[in-house]
Protein backbone atom coordinates (compact mmCIF):
# COMPACT_ATOMS: atom_id res chain seq x y z
CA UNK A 1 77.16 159.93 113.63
CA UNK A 2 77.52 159.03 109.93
CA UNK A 3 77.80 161.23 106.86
CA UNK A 4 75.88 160.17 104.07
CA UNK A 5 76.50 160.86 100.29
CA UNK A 6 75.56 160.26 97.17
CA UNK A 7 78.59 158.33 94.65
CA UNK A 8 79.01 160.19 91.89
CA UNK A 9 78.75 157.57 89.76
CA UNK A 10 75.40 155.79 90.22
CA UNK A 11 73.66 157.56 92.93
CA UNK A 12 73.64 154.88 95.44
CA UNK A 13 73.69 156.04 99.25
CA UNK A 14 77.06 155.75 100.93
CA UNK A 15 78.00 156.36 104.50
CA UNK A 16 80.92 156.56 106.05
CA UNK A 17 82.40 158.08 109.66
CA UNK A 18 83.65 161.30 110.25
CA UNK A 19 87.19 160.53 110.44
CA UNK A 20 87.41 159.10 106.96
CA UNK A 21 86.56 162.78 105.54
CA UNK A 22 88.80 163.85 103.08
CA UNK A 23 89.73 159.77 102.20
CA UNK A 24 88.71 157.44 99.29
CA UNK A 25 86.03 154.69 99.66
CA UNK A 26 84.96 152.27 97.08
CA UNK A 27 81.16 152.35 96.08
CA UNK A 28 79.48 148.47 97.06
CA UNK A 29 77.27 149.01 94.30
CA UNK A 30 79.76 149.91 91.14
CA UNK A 31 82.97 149.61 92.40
CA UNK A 32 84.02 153.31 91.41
CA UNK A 33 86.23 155.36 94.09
CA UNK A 34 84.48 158.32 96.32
CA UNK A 35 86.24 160.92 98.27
CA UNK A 36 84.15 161.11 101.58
CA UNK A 37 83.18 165.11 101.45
CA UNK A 38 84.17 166.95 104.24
CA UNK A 39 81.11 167.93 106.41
CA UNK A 40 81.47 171.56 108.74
CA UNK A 41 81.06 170.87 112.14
CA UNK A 42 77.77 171.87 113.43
CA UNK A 43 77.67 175.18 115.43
CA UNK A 44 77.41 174.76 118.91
CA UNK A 45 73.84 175.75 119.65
CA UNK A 46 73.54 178.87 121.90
CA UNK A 47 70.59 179.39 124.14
CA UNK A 48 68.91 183.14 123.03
CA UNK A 49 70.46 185.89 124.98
CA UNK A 50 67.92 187.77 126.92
CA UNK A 51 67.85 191.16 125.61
CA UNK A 52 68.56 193.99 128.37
CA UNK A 53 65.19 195.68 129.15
CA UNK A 54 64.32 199.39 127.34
CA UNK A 55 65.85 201.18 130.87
CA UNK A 56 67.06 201.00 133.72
CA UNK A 57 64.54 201.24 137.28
CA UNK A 58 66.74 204.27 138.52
CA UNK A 59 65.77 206.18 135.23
CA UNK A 60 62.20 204.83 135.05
CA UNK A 61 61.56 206.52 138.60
CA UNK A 62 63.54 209.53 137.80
CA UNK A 63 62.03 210.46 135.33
CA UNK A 64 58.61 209.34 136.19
CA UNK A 65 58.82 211.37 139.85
CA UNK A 66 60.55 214.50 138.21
CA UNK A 67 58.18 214.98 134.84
CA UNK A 68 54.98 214.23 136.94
CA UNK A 69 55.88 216.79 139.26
CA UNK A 70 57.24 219.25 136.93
CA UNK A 71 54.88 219.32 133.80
CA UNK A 72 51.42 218.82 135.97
CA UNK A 73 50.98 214.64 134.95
CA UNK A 74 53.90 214.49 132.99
CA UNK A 75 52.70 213.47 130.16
CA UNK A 76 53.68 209.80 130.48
CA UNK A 77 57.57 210.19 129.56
CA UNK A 78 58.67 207.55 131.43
CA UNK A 79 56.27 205.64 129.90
CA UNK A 80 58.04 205.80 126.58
CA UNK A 81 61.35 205.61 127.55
CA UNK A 82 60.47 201.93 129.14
CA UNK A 83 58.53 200.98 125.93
CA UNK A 84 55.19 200.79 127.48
CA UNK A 85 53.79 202.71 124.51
CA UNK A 86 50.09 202.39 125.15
CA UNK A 87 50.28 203.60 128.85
CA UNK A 88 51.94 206.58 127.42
CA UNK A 89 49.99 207.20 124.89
CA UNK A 90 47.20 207.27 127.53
CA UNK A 91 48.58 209.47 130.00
CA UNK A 92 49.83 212.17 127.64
CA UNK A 93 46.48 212.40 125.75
CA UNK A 94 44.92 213.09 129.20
CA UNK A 95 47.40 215.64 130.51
CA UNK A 96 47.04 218.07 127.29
CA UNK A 97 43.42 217.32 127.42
CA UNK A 98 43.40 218.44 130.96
CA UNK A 99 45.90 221.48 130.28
CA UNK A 100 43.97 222.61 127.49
CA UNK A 101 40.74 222.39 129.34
CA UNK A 102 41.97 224.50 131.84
CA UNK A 103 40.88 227.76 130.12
CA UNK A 104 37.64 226.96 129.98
CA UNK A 105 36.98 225.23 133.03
CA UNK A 106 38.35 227.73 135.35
CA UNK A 107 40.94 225.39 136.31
CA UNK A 108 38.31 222.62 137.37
CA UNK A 109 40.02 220.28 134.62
CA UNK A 110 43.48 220.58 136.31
CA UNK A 111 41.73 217.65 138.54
CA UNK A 112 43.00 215.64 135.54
CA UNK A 113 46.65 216.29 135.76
CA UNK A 114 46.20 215.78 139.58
CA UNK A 115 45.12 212.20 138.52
CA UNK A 116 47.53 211.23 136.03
CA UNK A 117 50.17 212.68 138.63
CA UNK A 118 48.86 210.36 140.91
CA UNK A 119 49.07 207.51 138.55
CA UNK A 120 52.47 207.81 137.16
CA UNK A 121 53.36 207.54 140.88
CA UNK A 122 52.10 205.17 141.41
CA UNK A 123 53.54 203.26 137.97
CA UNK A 124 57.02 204.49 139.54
CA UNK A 125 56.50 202.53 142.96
CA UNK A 126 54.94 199.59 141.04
CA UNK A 127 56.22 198.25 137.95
CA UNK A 128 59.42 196.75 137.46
CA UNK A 129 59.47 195.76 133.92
CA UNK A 130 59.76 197.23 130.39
CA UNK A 131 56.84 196.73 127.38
CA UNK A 132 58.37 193.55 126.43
CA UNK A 133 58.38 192.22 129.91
CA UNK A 134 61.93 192.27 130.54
CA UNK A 135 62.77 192.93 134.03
CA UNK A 136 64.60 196.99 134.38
CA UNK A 137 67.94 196.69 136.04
């Protein structure tokens, strides 16, 4: 690989090899002296590092297993912890729909917290990666 530069003199294109960097060469076109520029080596190019996913499995079912049990649906908060926002979103609208509903229903709506219960079990048994797709640990 060649560096290229410009002499200072006349602008005409001059190449020369990386080990004459730092050294004089004489321009073909008008004779003048150039100091071959030193050129930085190029950085060694890194593949991306695959970021770690938002948490771990363990944690994901933890929490998923203890909050559905606990708060009646629970409200999708393991959901947010693994960055699957819009799942969350979901299941918490539901489960204070359901617990607010309660009141008036006689307890007929609780059949809504029953089913997002269900279904953040079932997200615990089932899904193994975070909102961006990275597999949990």
């Amino acid at each position: 690989m060649q560096i290229t530069f410009s002499c200072s003199t006349c602008g005409n294109q001059l190449s020369a090899y990386p080990h004459q960097q730092g050294t004089a060469v004489v321009c073909p076109q008008c004779q003048s002296q150039q100091v071959v520029p030193l050129v930085p080596p190029s950085p060694a190019v890194m593949p991306p590092a695959i970021p770690a996913a938002a948490c771990d499995r363990q944690t994901y079912v933890l929490v998923g297993i203890l909050t559905a049990v606990l708060l009646g649906g629970g409200f999708g908060v393991h959901n947010f912890i693994a960055g699957r926002t819009s799942t969350a979103v979901t299941q918490a609208v539901l489960c204070a729909v359901g617990l607010l509903l309660i009141f008036c229903t006689l307890g007929l709506s609780y059949l809504i917290n029953l089913a997002v219960m269900v279904w953040a079990i079932v997200d615990v048994c089932t899904v193994t990666t975070d909102g961006q797709g990275r597999k949990m640990a």
